[in-house]
N, C-alpha and C. Protein backbone atom coordinates (compact mmCIF):
# COMPACT_ATOMS: atom_id res chain seq x y z
N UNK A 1 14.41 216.58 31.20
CA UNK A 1 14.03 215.54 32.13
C UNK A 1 13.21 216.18 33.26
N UNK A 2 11.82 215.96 33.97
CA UNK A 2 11.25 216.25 34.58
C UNK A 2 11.94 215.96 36.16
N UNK A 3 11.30 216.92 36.85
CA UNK A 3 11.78 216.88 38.28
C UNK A 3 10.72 216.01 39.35
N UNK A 4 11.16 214.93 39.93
CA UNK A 4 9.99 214.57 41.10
C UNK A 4 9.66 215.36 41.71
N UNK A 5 8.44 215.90 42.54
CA UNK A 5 8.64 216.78 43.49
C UNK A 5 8.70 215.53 45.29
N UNK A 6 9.76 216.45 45.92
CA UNK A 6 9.52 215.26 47.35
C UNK A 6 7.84 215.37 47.79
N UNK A 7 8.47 214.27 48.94
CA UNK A 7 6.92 213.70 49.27
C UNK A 7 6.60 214.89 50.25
N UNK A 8 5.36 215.31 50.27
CA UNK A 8 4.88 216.29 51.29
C UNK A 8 4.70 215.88 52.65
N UNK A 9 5.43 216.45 53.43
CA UNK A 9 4.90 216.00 54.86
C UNK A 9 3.38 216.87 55.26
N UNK A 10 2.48 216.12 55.37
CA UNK A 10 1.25 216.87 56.07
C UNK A 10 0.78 217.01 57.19
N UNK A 11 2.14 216.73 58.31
CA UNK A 11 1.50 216.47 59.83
C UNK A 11 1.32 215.64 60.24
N UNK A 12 0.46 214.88 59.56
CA UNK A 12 -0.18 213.69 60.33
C UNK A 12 0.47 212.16 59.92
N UNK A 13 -0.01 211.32 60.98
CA UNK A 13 0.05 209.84 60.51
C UNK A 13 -0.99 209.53 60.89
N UNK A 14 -1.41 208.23 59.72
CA UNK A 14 -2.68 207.76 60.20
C UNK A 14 -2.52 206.35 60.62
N UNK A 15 -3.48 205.91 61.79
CA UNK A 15 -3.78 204.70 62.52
C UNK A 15 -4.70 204.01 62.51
N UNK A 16 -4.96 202.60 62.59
CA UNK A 16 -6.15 201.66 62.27
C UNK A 16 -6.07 201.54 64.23
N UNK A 17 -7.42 201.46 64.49
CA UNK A 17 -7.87 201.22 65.90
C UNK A 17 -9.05 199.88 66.08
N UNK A 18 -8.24 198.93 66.73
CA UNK A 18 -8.95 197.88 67.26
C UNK A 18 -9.85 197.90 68.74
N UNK A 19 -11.00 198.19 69.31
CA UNK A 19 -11.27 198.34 69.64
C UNK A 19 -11.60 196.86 70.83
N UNK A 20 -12.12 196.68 71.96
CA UNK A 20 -12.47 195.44 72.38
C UNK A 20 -13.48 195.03 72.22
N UNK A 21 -14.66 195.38 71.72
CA UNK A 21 -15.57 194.58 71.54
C UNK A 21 -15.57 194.15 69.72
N UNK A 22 -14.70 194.74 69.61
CA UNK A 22 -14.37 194.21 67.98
C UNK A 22 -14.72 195.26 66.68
N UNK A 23 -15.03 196.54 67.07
CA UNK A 23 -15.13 197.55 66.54
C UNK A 23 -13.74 197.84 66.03
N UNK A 24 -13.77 198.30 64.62
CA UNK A 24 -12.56 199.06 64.07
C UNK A 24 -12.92 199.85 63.65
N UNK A 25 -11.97 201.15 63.67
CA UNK A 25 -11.94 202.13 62.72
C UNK A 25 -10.44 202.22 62.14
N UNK A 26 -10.74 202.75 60.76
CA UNK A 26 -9.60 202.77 59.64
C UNK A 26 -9.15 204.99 59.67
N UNK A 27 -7.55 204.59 59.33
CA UNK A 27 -7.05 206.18 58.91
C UNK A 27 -8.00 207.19 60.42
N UNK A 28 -7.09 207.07 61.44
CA UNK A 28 -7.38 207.98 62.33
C UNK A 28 -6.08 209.16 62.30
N UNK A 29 -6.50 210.64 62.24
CA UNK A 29 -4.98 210.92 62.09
C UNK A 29 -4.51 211.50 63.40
N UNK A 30 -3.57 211.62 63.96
CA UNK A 30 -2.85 211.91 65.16
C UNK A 30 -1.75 212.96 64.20
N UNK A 31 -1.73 214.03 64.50
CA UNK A 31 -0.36 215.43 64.48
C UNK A 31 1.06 214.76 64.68
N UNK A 32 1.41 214.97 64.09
CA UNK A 32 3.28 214.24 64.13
C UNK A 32 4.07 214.89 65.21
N UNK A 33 2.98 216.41 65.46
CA UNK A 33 3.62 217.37 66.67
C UNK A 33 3.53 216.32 67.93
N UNK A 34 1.76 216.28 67.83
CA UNK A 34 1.91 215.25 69.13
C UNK A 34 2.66 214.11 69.65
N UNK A 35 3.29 213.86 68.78
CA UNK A 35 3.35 212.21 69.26
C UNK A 35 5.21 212.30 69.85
N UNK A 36 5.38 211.87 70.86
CA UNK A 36 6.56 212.03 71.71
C UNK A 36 7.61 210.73 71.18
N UNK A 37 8.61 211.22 70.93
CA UNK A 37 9.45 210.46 70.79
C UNK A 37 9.89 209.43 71.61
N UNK A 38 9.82 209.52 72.34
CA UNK A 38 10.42 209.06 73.63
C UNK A 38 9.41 208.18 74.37
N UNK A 39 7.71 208.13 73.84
CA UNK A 39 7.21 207.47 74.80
C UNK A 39 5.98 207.43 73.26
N UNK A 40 6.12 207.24 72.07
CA UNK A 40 5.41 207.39 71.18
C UNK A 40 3.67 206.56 71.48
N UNK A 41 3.80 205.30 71.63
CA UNK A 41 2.56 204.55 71.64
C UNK A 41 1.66 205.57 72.93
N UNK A 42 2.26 205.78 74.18
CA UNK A 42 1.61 206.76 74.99
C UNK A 42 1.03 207.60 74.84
N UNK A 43 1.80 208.31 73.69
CA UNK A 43 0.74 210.15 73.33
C UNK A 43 0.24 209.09 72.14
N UNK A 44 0.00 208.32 70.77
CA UNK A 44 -0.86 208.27 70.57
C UNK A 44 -1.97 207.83 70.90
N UNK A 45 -2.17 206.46 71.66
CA UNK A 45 -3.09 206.27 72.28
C UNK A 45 -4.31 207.73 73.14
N UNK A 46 -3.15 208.26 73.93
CA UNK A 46 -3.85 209.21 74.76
C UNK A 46 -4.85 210.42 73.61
N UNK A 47 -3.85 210.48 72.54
CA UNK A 47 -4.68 211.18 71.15
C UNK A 47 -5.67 210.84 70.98
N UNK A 48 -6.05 209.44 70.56
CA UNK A 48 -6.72 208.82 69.72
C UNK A 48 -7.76 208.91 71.02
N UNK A 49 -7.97 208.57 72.38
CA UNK A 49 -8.83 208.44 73.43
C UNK A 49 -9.26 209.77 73.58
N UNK A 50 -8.53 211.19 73.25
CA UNK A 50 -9.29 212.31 73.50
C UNK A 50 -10.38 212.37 72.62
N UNK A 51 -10.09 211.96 71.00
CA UNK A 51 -10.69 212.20 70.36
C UNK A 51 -12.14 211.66 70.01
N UNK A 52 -11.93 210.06 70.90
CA UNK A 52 -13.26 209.50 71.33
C UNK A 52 -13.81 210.17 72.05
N UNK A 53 -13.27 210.16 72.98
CA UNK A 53 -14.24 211.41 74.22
C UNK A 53 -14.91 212.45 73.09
N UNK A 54 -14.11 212.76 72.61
CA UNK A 54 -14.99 214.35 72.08
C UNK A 54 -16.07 214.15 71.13
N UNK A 55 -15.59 212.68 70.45
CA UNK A 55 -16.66 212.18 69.64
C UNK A 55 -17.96 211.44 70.32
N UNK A 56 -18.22 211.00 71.62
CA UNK A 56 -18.66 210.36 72.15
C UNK A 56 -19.64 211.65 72.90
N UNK A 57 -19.25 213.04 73.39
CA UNK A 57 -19.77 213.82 73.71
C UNK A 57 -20.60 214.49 72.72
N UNK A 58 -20.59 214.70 71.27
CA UNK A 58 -21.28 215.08 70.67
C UNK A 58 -22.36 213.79 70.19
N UNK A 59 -22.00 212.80 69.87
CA UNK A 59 -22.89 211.64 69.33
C UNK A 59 -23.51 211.36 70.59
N UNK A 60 -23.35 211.22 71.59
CA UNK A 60 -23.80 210.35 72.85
C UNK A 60 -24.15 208.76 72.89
N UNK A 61 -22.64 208.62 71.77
CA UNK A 61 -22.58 206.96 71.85
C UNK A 61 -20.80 206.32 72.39
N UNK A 62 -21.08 206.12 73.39
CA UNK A 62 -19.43 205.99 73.67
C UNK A 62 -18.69 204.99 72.84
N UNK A 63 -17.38 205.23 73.29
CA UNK A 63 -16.56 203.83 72.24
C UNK A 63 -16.03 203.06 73.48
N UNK A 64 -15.67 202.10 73.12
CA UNK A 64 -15.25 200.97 73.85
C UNK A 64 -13.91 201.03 74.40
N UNK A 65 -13.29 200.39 75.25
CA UNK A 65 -11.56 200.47 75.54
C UNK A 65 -10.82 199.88 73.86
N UNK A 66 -9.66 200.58 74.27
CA UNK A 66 -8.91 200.48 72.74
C UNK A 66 -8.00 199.05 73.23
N UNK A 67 -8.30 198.48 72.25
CA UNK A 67 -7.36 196.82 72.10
C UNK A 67 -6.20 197.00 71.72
N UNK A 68 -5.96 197.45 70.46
CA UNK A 68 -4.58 197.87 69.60
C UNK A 68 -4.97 199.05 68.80
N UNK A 69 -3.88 199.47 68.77
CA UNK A 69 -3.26 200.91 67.75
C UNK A 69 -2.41 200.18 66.92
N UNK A 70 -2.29 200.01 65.22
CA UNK A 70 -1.31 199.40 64.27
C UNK A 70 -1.49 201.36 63.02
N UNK A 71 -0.05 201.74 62.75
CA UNK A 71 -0.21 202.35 61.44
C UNK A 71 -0.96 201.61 60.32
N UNK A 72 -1.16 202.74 59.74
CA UNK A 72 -1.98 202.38 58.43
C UNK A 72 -1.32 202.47 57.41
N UNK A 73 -1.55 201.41 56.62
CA UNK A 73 -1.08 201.58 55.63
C UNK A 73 -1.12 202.11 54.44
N UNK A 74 -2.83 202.99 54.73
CA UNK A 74 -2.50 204.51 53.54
C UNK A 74 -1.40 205.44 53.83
């Protein structure tokens, strides 16, 4: 009889981001290190906003304020 192997943890979870002017992006990943137990939606948000910044500094197209953060369901 064959063995399952368990599911791999890889760090991350990924997030769908609603943006306010109606921009989405799909599968953003945030580190499982980062994200605080205790105040979870806080560090990801604050994740997901560094990572605009950093994306926004190399493209020189900013992103918009974030509407909602929902997991993804990949």
């Amino acid at each position: 009889m064959a063995r399952k192997k368990p599911p791999v943890d890889n760090g991350f979870q990924l997030f769908d981001v609603l943006y306010q002017d109606g921009a989405r992006t799909s599968n953003r990943k945030v580190p499982t290190a980062g994200i605080d137990s205790y105040n979870a939606d806080h560090s990801i948000r604050a994740f997901i906003e560094a990572q605009d910044r950093k994306i926004a500094e190399l493209s020189g197209n900013p992103r918009g304020p974030i509407k909602t953060i929902t997991p993804s369901d990949a």
